[in-house]
Protein backbone atom coordinates (compact mmCIF):
# COMPACT_ATOMS: atom_id res chain seq x y z
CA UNK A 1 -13.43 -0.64 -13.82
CA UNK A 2 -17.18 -0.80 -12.75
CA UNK A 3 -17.98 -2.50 -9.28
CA UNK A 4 -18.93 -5.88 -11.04
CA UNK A 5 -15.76 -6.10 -12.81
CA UNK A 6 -13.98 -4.99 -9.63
CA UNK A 7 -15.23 -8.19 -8.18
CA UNK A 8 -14.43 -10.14 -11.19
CA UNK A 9 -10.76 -9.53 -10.89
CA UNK A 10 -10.44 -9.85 -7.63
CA UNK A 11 -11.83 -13.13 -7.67
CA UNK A 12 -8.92 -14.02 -10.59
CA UNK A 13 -6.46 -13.33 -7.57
CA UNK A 14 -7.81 -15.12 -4.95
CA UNK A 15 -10.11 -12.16 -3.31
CA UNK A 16 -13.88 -12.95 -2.70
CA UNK A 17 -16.01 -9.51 -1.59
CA UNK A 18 -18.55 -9.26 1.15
CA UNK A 19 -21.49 -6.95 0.48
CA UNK A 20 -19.92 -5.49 3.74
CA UNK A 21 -16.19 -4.60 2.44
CA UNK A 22 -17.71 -3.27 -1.29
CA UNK A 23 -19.89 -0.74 1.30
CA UNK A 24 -17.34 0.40 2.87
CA UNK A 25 -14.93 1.07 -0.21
CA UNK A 26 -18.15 2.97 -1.78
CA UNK A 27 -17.96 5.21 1.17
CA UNK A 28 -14.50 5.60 1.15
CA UNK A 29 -15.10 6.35 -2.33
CA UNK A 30 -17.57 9.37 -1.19
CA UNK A 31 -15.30 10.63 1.21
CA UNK A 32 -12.01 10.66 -0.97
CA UNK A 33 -13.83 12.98 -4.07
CA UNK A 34 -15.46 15.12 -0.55
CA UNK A 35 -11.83 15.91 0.75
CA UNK A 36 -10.46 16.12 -2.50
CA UNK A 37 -12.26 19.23 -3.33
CA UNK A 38 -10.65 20.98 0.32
CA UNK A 39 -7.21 19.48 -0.31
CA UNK A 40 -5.21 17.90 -2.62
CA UNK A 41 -5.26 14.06 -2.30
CA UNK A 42 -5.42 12.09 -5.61
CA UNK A 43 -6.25 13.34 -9.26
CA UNK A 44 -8.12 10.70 -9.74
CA UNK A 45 -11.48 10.88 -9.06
CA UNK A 46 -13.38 9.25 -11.87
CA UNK A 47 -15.35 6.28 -10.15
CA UNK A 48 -14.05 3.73 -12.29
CA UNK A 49 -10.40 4.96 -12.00
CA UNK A 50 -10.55 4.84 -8.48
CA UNK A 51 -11.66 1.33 -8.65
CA UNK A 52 -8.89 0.20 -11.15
CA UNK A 53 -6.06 2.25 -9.62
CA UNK A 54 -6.44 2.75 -5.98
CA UNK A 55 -8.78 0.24 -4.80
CA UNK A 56 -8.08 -2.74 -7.40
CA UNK A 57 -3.91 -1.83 -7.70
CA UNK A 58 -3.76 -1.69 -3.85
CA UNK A 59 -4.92 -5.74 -3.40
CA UNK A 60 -2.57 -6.54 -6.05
CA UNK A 61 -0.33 -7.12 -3.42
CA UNK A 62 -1.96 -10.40 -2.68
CA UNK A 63 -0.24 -11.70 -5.33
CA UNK A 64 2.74 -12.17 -3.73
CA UNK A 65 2.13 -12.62 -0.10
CA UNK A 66 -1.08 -14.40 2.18
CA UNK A 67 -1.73 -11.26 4.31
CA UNK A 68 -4.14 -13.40 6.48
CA UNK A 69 -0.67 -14.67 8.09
CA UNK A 70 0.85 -11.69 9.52
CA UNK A 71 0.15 -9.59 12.08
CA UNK A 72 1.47 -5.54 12.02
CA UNK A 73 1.97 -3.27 8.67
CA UNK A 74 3.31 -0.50 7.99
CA UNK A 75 2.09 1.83 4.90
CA UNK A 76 4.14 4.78 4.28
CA UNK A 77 3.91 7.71 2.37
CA UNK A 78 0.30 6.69 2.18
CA UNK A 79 -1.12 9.31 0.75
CA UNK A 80 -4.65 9.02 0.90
CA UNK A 81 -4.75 5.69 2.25
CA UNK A 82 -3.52 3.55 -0.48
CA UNK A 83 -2.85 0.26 0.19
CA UNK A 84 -2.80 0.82 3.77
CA UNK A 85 -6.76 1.30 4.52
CA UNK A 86 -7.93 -0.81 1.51
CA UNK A 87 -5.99 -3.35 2.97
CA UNK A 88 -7.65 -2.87 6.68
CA UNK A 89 -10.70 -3.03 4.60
CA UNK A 90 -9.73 -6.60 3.62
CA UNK A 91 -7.45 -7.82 6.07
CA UNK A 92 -9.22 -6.70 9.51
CA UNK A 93 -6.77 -9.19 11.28
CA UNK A 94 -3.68 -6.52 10.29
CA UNK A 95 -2.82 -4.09 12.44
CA UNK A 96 -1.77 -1.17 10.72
CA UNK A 97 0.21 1.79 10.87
CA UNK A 98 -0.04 4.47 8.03
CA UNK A 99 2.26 7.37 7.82
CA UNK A 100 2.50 10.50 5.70
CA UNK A 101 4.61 13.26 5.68
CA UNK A 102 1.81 15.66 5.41
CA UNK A 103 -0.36 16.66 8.24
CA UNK A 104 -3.70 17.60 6.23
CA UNK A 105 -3.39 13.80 4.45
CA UNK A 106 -3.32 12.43 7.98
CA UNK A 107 -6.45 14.56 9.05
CA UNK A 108 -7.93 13.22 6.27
CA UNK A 109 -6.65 9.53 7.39
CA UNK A 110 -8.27 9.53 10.72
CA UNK A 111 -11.27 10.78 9.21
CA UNK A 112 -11.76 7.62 6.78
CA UNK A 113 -11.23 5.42 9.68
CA UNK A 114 -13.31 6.98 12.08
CA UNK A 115 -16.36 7.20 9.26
CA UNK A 116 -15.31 3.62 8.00
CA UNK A 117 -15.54 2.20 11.79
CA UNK A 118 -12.30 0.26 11.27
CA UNK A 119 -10.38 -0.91 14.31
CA UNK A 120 -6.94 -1.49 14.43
CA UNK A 121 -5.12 1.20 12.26
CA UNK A 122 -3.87 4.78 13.00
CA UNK A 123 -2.46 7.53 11.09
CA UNK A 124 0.37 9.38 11.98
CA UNK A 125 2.35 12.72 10.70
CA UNK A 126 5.75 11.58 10.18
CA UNK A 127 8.92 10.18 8.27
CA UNK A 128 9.00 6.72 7.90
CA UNK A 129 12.80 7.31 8.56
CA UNK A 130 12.12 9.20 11.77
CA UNK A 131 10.09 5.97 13.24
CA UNK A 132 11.50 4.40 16.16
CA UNK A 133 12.88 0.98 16.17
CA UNK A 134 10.11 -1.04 15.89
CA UNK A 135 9.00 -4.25 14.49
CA UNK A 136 6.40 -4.68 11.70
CA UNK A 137 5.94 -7.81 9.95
CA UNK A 138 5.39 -5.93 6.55
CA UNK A 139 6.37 -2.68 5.38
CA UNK A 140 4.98 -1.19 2.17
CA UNK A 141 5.02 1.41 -0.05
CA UNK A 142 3.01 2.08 -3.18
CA UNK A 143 4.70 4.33 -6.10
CA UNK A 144 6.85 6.55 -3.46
CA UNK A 145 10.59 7.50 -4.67
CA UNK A 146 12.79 5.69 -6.24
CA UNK A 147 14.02 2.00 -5.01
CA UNK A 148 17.38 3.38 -4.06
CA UNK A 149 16.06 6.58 -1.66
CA UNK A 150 12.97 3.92 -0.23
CA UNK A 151 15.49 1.58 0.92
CA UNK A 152 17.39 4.30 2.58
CA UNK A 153 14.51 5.39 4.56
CA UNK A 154 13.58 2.52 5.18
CA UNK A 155 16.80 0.00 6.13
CA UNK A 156 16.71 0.81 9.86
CA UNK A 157 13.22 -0.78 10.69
CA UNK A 158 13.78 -3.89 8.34
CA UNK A 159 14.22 -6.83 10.48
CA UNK A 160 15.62 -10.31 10.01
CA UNK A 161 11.41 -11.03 10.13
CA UNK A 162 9.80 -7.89 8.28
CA UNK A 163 9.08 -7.85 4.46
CA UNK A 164 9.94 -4.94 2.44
CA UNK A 165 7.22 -5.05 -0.03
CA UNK A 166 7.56 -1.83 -2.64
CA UNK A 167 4.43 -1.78 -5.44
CA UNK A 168 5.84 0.30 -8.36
CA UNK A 169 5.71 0.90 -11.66
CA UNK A 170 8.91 0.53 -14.36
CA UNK A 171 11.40 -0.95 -11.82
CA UNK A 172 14.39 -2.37 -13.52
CA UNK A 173 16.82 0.54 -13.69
CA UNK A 174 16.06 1.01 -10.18
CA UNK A 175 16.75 -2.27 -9.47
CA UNK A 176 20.16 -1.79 -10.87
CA UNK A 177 20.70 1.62 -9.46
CA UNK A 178 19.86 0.26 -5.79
CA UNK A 179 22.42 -3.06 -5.80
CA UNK A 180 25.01 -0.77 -3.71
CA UNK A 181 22.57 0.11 -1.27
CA UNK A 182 20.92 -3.19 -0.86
CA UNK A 183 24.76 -4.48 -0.40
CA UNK A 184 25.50 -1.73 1.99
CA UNK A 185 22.43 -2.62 4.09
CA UNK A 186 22.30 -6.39 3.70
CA UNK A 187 18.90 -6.57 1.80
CA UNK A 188 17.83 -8.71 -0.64
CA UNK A 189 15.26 -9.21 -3.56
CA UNK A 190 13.55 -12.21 -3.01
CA UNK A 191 10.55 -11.95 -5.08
CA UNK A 192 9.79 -9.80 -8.43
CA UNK A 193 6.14 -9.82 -9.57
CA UNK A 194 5.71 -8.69 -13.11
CA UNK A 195 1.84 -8.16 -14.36
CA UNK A 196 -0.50 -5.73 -16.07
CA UNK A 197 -3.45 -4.01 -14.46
CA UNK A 198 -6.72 -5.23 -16.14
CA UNK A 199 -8.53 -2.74 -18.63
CA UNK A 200 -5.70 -0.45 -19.44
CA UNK A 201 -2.89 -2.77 -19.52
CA UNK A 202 -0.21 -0.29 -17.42
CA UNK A 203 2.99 -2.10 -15.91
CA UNK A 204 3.03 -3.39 -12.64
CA UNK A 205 6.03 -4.57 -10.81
CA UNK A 206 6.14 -5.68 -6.65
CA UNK A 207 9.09 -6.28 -4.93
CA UNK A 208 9.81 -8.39 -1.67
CA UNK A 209 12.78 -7.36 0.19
CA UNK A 210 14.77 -9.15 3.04
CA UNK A 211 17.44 -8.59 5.04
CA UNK A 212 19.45 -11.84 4.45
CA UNK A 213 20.08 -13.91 7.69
């Protein structure tokens, strides 16, 4: 996906760039293949990948929520940042929370927001099932463990008010596999978004969960 067509499908969902957001996602860009040679943070690194399958796949989430309405989110098990600081890219109104398991991603984290300038959004070295009680309007998670084990990690900090919003792949069997634990926790699916990233036509599926009031 070049830069062009990056903004061409972004505009199909509802997402107009500013010269100032496509700057800062080229120097993300720079500094996510710099890091990558010292540690290990995505395998891929071709420019146009990056585009399609981090940058691109992370505002895909727009199609099933306005994020200009809320407030707080939580990404875990960013990874390198994905959604959590393309969204902060986007969304400067969100405060945001990422969190990773691993302390060298999180170096890396702080980094990208320091270089980026962005305001707002910190990066922390923990479990997302370790975080105290707190509210966040949306919690997400993009292609991190199965529905069933995210759910677990995750029940305690879902509130009558948050959104559950898992970004995944193949999701049906999961679906299926995780009706106990949705039961057990009083959670449930109220939104399934089917679709097909543009170019290479791989299967897309986001979730919203709620705890049922």
């Amino acid at each position: 996906m070049t830069e062009k067509e990056f903004i061409d499908e972004l505009k199909k969902i509802g997402i107009n760039c500013t010269n100032e957001e496509l700057e800062k996602l080229s120097k993300y860009y720079e500094l996510l293949i710099d890091w990558n040679k010292k540690i290990n943070l995505t395998r891929i690194t071709e420019k146009e990948d990056v585009y399609l399958k981090h940058f691109y796949d992370s505002l895909t989430i727009s199609k099933v929520i306005d994020l200009k309405e809320y407030s707080t989110l939580l990404d875990f098990g960013t990874g390198a940042g994905f959604p959590g600081i393309v969204l902060k890219i986007f969304y400067p109104n969100l405060k945001i929370t990422l969190v990773d398991s691993l302390n060298k991603r999180v170096i890396f984290l702080n980094k990208a927001i320091k270089e980026l300038k962005l305001n707002n959004i910190v990066a922390v070295h923990e479990r997302v099932e370790d975080i105290k009680s707190k509210h966040f309007d949306i919690i997400v998670t993009r292609a991190v463990g199965s529905l069933d084990k995210l759910i677990n990690y995750t029940h305690n900090i879902i509130d009558k008010d948050t959104l559950f919003i898992p970004m995944k792949s193949h999701v049906d069997d999961e679906i299926e596999k995780s009706k106990n634990m949705l039961s057990k926790y009083n959670l449930k699916i109220t939104k399934k978004e089917t679709f097909y990233l543009p170019k290479e036509n791989s299967l897309r599926n986001i979730l919203i969960i709620e705890k049922i009031k």
